[in-house]
C-alpha atoms as a PDB file:
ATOM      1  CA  UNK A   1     121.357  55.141  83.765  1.00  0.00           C
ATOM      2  CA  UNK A   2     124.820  53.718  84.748  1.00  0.00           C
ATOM      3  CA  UNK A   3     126.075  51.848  82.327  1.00  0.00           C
ATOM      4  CA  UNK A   4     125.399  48.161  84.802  1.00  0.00           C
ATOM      5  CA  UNK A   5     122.154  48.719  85.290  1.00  0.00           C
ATOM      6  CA  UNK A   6     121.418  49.303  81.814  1.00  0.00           C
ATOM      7  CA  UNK A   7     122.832  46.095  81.045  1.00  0.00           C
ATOM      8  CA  UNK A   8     121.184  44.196  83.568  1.00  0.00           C
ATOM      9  CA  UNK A   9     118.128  45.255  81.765  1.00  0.00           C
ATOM     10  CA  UNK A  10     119.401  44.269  78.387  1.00  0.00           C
ATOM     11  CA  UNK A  11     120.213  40.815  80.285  1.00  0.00           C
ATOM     12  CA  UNK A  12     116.675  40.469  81.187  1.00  0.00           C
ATOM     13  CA  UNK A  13     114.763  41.341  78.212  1.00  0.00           C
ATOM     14  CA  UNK A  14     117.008  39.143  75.951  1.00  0.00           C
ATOM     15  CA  UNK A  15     115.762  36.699  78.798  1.00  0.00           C
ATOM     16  CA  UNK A  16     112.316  37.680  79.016  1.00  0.00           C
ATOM     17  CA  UNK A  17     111.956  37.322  75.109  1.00  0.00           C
ATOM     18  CA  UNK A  18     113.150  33.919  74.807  1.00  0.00           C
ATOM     19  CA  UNK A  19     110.736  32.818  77.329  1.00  0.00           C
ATOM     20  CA  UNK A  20     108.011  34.597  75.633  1.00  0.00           C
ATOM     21  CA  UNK A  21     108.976  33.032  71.639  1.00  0.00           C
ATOM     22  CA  UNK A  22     109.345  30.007  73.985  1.00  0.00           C
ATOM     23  CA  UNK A  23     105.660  30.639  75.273  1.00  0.00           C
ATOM     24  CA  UNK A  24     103.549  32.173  72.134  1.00  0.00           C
ATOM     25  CA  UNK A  25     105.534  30.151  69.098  1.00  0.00           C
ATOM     26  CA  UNK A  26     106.962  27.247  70.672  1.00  0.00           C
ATOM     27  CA  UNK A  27     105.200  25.010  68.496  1.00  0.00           C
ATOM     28  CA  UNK A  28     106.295  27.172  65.272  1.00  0.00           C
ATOM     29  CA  UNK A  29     109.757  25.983  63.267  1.00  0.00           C
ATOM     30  CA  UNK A  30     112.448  27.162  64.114  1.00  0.00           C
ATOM     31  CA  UNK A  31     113.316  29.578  61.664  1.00  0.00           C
ATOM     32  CA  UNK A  32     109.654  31.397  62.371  1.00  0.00           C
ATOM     33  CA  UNK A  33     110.445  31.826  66.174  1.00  0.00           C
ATOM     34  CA  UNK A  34     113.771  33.424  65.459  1.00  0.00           C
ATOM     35  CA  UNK A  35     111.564  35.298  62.627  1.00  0.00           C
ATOM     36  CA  UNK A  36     109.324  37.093  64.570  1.00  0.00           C
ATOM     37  CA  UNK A  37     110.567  39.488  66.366  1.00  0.00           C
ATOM     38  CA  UNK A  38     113.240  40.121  63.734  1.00  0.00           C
ATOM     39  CA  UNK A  39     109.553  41.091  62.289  1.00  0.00           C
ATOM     40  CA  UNK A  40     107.722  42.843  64.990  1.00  0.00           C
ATOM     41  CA  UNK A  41     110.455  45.555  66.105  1.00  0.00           C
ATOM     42  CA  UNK A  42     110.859  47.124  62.233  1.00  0.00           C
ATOM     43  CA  UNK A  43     108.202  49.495  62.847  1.00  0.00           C
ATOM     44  CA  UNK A  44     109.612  51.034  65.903  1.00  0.00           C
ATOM     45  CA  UNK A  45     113.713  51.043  64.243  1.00  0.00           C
ATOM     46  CA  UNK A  46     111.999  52.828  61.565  1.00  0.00           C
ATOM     47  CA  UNK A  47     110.361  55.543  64.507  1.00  0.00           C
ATOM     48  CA  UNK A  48     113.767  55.087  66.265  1.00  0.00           C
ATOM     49  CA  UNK A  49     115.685  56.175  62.928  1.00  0.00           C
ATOM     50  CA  UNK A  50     113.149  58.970  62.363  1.00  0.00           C
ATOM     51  CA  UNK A  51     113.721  60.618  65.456  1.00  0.00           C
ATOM     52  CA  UNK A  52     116.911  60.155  66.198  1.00  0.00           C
ATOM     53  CA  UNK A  53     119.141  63.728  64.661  1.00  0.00           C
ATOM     54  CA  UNK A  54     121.539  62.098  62.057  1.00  0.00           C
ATOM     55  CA  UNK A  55     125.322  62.446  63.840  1.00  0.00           C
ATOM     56  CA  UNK A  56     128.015  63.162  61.773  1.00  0.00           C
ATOM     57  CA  UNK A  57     129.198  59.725  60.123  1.00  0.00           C
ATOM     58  CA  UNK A  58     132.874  59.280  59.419  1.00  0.00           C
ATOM     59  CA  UNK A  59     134.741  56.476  57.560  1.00  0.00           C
ATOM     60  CA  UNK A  60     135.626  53.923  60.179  1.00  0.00           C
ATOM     61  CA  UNK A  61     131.472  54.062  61.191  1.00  0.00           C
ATOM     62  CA  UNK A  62     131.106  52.833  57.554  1.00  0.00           C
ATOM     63  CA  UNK A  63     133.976  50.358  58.000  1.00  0.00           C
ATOM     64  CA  UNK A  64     132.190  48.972  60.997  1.00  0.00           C
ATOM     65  CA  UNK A  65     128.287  49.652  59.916  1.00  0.00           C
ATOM     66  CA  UNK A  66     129.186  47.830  56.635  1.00  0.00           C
ATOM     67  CA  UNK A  67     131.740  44.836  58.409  1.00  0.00           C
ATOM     68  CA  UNK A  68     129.220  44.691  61.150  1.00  0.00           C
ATOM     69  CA  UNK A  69     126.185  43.169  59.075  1.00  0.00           C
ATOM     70  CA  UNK A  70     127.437  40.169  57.472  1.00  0.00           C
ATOM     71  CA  UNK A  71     129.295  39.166  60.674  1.00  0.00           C
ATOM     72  CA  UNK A  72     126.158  39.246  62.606  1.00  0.00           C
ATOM     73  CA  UNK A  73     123.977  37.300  60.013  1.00  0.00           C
ATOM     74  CA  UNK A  74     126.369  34.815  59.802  1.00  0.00           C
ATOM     75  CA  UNK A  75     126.543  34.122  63.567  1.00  0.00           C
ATOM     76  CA  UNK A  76     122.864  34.286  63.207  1.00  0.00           C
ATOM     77  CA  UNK A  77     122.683  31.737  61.193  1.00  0.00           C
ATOM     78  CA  UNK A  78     125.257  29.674  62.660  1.00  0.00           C
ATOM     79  CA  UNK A  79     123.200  29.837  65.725  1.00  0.00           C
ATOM     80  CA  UNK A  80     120.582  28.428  64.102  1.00  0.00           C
ATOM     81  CA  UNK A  81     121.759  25.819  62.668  1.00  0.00           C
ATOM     82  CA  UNK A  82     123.652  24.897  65.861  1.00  0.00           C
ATOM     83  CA  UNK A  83     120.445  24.671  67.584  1.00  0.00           C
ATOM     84  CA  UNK A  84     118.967  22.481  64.977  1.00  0.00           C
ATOM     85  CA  UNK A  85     121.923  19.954  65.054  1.00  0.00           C
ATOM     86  CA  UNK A  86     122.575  19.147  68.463  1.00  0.00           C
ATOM     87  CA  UNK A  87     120.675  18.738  71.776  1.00  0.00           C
ATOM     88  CA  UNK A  88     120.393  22.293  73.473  1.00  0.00           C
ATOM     89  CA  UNK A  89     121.585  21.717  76.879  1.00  0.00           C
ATOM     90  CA  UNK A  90     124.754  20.560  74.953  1.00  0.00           C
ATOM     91  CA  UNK A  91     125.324  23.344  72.555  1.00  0.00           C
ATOM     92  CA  UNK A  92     124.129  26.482  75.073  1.00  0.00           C
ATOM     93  CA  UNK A  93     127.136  26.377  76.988  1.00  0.00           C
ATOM     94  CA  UNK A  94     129.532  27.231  74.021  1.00  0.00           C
ATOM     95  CA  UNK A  95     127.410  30.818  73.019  1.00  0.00           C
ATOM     96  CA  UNK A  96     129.383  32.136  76.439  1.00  0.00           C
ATOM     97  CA  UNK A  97     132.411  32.048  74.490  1.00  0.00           C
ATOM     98  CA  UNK A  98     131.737  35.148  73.062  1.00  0.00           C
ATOM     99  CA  UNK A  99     133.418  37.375  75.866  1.00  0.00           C
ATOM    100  CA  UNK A 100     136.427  35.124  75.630  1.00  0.00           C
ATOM    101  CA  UNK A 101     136.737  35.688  71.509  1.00  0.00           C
ATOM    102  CA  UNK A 102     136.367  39.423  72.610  1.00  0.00           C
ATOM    103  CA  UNK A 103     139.143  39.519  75.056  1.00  0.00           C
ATOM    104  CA  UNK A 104     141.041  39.165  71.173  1.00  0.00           C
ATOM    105  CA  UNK A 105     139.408  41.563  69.306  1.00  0.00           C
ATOM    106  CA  UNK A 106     138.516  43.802  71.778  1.00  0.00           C
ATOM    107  CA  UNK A 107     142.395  44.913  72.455  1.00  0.00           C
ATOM    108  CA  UNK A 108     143.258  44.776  68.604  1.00  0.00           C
ATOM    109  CA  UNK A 109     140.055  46.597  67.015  1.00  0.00           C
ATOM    110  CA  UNK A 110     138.958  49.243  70.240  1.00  0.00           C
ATOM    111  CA  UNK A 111     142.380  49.191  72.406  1.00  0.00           C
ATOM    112  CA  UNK A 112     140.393  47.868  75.326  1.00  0.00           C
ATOM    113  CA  UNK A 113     142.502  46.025  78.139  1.00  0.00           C
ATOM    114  CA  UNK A 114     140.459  44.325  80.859  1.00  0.00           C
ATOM    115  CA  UNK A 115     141.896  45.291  84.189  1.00  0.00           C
ATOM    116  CA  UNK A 116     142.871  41.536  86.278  1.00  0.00           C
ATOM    117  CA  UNK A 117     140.050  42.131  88.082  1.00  0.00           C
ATOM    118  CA  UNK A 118     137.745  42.492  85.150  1.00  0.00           C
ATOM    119  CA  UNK A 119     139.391  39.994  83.155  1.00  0.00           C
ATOM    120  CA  UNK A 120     139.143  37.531  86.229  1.00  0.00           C
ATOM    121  CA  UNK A 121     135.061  38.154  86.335  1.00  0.00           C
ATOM    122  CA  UNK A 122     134.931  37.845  82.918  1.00  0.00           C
ATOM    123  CA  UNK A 123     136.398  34.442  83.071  1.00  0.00           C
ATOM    124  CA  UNK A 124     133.961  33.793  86.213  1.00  0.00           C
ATOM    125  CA  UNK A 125     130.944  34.891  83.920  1.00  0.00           C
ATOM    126  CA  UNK A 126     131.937  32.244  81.145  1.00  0.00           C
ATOM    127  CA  UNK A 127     132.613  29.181  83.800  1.00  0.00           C
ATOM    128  CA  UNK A 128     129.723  29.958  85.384  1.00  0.00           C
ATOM    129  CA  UNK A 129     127.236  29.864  82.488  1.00  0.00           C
ATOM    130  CA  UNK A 130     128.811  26.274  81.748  1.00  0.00           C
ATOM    131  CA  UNK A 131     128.791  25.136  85.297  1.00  0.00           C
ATOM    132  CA  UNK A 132     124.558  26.041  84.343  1.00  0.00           C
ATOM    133  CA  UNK A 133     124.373  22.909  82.178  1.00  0.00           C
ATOM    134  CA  UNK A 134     126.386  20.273  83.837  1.00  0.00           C
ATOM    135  CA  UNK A 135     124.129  17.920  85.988  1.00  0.00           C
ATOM    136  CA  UNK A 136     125.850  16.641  89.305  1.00  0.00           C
ATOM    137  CA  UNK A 137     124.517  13.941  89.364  1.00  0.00           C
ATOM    138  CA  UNK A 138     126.130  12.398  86.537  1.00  0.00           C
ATOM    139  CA  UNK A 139     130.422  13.333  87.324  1.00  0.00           C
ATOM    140  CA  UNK A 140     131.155  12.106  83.476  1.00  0.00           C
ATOM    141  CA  UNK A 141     128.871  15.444  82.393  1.00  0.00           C
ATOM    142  CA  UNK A 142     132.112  17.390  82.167  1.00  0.00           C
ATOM    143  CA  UNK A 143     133.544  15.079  80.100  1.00  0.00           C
ATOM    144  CA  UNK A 144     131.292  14.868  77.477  1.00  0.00           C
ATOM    145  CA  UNK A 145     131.071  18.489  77.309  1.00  0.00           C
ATOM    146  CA  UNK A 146     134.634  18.968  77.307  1.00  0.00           C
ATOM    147  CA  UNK A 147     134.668  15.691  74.217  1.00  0.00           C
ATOM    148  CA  UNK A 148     131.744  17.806  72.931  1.00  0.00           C
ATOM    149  CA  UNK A 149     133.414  19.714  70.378  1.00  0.00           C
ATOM    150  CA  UNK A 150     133.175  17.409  67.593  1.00  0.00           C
ATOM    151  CA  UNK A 151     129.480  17.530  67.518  1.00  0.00           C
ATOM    152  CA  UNK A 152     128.138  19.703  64.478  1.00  0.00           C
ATOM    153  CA  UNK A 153     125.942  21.458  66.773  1.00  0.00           C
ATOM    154  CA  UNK A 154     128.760  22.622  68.912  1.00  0.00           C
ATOM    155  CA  UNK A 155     131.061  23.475  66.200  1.00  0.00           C
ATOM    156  CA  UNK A 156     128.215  25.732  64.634  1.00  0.00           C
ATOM    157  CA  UNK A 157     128.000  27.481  68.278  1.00  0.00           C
ATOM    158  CA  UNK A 158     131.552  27.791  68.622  1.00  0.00           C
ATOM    159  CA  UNK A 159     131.159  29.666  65.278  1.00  0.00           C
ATOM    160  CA  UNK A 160     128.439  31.496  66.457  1.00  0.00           C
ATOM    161  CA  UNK A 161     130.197  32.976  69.454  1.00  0.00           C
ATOM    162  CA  UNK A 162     133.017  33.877  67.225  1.00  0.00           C
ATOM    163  CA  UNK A 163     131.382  35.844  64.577  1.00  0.00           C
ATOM    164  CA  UNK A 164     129.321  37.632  67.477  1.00  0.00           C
ATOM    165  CA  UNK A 165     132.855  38.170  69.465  1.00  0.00           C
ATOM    166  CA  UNK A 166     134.061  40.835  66.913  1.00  0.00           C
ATOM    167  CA  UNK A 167     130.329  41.656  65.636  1.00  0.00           C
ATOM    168  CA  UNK A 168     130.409  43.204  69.047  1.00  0.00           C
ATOM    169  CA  UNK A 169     133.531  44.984  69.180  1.00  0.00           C
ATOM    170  CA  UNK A 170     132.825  46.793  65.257  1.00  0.00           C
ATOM    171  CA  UNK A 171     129.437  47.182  67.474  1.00  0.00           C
ATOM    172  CA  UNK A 172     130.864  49.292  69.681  1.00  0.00           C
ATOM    173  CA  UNK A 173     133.111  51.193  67.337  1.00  0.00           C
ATOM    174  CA  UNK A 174     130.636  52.257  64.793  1.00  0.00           C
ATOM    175  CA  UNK A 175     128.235  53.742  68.093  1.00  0.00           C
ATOM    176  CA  UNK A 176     130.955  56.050  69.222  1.00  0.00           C
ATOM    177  CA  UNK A 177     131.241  57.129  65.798  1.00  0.00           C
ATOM    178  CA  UNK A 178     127.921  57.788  65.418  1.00  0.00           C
ATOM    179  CA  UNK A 179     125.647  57.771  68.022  1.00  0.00           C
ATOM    180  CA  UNK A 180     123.920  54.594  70.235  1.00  0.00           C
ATOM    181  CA  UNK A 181     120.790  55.093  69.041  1.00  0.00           C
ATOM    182  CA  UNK A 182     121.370  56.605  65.393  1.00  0.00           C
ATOM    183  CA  UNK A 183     123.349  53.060  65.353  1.00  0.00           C
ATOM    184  CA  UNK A 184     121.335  50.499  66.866  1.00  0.00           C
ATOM    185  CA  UNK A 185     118.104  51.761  64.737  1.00  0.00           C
ATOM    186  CA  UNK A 186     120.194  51.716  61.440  1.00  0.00           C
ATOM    187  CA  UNK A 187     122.084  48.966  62.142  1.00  0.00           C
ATOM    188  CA  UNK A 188     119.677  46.945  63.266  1.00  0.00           C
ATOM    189  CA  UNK A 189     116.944  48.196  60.760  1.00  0.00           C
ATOM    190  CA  UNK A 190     119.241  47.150  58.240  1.00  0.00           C
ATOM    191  CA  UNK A 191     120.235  43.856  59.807  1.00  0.00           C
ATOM    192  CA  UNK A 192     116.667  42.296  60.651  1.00  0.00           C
ATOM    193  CA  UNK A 193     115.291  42.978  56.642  1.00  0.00           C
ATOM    194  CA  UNK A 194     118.576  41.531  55.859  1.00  0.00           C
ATOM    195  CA  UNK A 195     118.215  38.157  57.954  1.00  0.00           C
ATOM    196  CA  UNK A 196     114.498  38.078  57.249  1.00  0.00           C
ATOM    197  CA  UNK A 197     115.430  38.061  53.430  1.00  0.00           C
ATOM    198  CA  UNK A 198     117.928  35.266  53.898  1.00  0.00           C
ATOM    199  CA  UNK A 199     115.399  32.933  56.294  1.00  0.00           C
ATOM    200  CA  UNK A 200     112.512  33.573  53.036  1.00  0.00           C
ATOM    201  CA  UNK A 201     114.853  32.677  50.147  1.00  0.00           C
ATOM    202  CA  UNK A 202     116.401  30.010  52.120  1.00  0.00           C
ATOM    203  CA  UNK A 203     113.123  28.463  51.696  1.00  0.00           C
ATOM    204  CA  UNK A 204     112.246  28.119  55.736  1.00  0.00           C
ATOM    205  CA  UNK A 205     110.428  31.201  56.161  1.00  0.00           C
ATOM    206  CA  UNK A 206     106.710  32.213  54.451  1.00  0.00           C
ATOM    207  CA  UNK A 207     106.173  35.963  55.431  1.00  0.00           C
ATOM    208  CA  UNK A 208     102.654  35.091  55.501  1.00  0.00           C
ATOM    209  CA  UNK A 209     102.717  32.954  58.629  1.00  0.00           C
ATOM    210  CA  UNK A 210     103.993  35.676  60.616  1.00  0.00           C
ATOM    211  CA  UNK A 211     100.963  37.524  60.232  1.00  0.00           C
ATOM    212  CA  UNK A 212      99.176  34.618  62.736  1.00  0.00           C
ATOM    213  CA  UNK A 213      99.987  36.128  65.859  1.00  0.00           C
ATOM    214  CA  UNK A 214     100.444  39.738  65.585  1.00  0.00           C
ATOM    215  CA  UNK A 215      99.843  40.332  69.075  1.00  0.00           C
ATOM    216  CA  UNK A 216     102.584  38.187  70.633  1.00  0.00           C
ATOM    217  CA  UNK A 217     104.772  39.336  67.815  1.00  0.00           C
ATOM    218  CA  UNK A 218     104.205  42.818  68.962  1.00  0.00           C
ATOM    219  CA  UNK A 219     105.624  42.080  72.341  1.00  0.00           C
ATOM    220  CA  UNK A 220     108.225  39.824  71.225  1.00  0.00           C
ATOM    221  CA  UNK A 221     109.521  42.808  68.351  1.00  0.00           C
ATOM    222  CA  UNK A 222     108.836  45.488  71.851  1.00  0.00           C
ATOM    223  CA  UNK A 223     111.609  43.557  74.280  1.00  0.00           C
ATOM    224  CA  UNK A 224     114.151  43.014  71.329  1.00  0.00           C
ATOM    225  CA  UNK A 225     113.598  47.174  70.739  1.00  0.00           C
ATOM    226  CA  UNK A 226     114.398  47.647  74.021  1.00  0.00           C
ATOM    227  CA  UNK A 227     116.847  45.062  74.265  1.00  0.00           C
ATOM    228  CA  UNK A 228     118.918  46.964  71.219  1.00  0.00           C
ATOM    229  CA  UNK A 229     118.593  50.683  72.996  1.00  0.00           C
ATOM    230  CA  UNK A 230     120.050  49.566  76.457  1.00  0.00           C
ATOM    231  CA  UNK A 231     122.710  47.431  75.023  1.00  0.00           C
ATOM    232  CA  UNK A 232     123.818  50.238  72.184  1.00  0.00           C
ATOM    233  CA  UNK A 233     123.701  52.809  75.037  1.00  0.00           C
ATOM    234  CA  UNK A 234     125.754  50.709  77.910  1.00  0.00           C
ATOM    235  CA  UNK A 235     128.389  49.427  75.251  1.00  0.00           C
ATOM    236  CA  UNK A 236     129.569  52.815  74.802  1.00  0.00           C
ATOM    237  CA  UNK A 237     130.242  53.687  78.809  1.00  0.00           C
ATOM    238  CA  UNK A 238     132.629  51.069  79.341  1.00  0.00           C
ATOM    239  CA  UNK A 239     134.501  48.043  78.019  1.00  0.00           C
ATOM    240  CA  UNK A 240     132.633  45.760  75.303  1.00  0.00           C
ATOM    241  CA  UNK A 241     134.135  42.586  76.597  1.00  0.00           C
ATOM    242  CA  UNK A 242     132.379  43.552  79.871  1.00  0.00           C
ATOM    243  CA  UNK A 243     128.975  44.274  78.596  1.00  0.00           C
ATOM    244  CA  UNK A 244     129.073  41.549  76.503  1.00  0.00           C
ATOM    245  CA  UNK A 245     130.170  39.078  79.903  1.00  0.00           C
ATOM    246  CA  UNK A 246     127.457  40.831  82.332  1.00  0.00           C
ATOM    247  CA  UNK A 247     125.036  40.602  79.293  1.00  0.00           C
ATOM    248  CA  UNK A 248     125.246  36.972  79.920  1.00  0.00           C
ATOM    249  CA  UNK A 249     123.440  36.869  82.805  1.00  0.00           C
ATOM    250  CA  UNK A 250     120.695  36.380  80.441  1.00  0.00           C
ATOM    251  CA  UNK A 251     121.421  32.569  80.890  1.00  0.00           C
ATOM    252  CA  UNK A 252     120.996  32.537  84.519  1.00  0.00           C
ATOM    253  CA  UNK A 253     117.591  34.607  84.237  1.00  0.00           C
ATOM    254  CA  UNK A 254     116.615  31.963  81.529  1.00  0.00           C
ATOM    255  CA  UNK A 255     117.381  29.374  83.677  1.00  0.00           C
ATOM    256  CA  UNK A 256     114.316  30.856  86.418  1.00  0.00           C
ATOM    257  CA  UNK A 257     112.623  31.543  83.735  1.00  0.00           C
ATOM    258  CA  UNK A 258     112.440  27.658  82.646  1.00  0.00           C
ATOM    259  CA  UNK A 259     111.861  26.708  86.070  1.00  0.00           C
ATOM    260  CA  UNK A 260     109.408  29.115  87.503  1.00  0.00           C
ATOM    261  CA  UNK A 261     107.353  29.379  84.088  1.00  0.00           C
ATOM    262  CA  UNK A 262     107.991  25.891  82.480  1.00  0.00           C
ATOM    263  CA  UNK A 263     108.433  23.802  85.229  1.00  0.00           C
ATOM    264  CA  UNK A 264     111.712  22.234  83.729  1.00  0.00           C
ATOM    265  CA  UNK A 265     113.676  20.601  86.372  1.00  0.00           C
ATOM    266  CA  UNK A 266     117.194  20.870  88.438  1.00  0.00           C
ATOM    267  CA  UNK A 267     116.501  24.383  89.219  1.00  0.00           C
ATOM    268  CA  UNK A 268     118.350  24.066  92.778  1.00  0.00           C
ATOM    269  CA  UNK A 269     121.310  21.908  91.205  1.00  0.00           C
ATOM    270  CA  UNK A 270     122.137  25.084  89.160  1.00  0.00           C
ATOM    271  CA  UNK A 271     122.762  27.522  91.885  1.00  0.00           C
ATOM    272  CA  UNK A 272     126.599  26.159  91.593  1.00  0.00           C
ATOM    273  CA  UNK A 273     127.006  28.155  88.372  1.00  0.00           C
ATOM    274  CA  UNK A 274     124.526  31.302  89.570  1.00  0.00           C
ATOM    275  CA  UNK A 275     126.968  31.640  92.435  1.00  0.00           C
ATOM    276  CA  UNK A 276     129.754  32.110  89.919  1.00  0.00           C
ATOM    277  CA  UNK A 277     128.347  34.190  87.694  1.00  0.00           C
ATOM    278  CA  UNK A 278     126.743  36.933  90.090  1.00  0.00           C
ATOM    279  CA  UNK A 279     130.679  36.482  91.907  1.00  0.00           C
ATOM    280  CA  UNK A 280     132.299  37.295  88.255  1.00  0.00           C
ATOM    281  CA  UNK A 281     129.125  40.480  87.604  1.00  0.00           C
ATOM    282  CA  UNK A 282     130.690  41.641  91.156  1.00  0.00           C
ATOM    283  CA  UNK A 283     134.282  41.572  90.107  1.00  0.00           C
ATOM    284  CA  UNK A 284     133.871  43.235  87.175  1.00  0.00           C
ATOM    285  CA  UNK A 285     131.910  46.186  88.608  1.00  0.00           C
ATOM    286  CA  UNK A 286     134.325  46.357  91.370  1.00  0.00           C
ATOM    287  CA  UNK A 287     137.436  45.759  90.184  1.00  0.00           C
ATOM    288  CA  UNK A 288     137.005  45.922  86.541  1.00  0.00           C
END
């Protein structure tokens, strides 16, 4: 598969697994719906690591294996607690800053230049996920966005997006070092016991309680499997900074997600920041 379509799918799975926590453990904390399928996909990273041949593994995989994990539990965590501090609609815009953290680190840790073209959808990508979560009908909404920054919440995001922003880009490295798969089951193997561990001894997480809805779990820990593969396997076929940017199309899916499936509201109003981001998606496959 080309390296688009593949992320198109990631896009949709990440999508297709929030609305599914959202579904089967909305009424869980929050710390137990980020929990489970952290949970549910171990067993098949442990088949994935089994079966995958072992590549050759050379000192800057180790550099970025090693770099890689407490990057990502930090802006794990950071996303948590930026979710817990401030309204959502108010703090969701700022996780599409990743690709614009990665247009730093991508050049200075893989070499990676976005062509004008790309770099232009790229940008599109990131003002259209924003343009998602301002409401038309009330013209100050951009203002208090833009004021936003010195909410908690939004700081924690912003923090988020920046640990994730060269999580990504070590991401990348350490799979062409490797192998995509070899790395996203180790890595990720690795990273979820890791997380899991911090979410118990931080005293919001009984392992017990995840045992209530094994079912659910199941699919939840199936989409962020195959959510892992396709990303691991696209990041490697072209520029991280784009996979990362198309890979946010996962907000506009989540957006039809929350209006076909949960009835939320201003469904139409959002087609504003759709039309961007499918317009930056285009410019990055053709001109990127």
């Amino acid at each position: 598969m080309t390296w688009l379509a593949l992320v198109l799918l990631t896009a949709l799975t990440v999508a297709s697994q929030d609305a599914w926590v959202k579904h089967s453990f909305g009424q869980e904390p929050l710390a137990e719906m980020a929990a489970y399928p952290l949970f549910y996909s171990l067993p098949l990273l442990v088949l994935l690591v089994v079966l995958v041949p072992l590549p050759p593994l050379d000192r800057l995989f180790w550099q970025a294996f090693l770099s890689g994990l407490p990057l990502n539990a930090l802006g794990f965590m950071c996303y948590i607690r930026a979710i817990q501090r401030g309204p959502l609609s108010l703090v969701s815009p700022y996780f599409a800053c990743t690709p614009l953290v990665m247009l730093l680190t991508g050049p200075l840790v893989l070499g990676e230049f976005p062509r004008p073209g790309g770099l232009l959808g790229v940008l599109a990508l990131v003002a259209g996920s924003v343009l998602l979560h301002l409401d038309p009908a009330h013209p100050r909404s951009l203002r208090i966005l833009a004021r936003s920054w010195r909410q908690p919440g939004v700081r924690s995001m912003l923090a988020a997006a920046s640990f994730y922003g060269l999580a990504a880009v070590l991401a990348k490295q350490a799979a062409v070092h490797s192998s995509p798969l070899f790395y996203a089951a180790s890595f990720f193997l690795v990273h979820n016991i890791v997380l899991l561990l911090l979410l118990w001894g931080s005293g919001r997480l009984r392992p017990a309680r995840l045992l209530r809805h094994p079912l659910a779990g199941c699919v939840s820990g199936f989409l962020i499997f195959v959510q892992l593969v396709c990303h691991n396997l696209a990041i490697v076929q072209t520029q991280a900074v784009y996979t990362i940017a198309v890979k946010r199309l996962s907000i506009l899916m989540g957006v039809l997600y929350g209006g076909l499936c949960f009835k939320e509201d201003r469904l139409l109003q959002r087609l504003a920041g759709a039309a961007v981001m499918v317009a930056g998606s285009a410019l990055i496959v053709l001109a990127g």
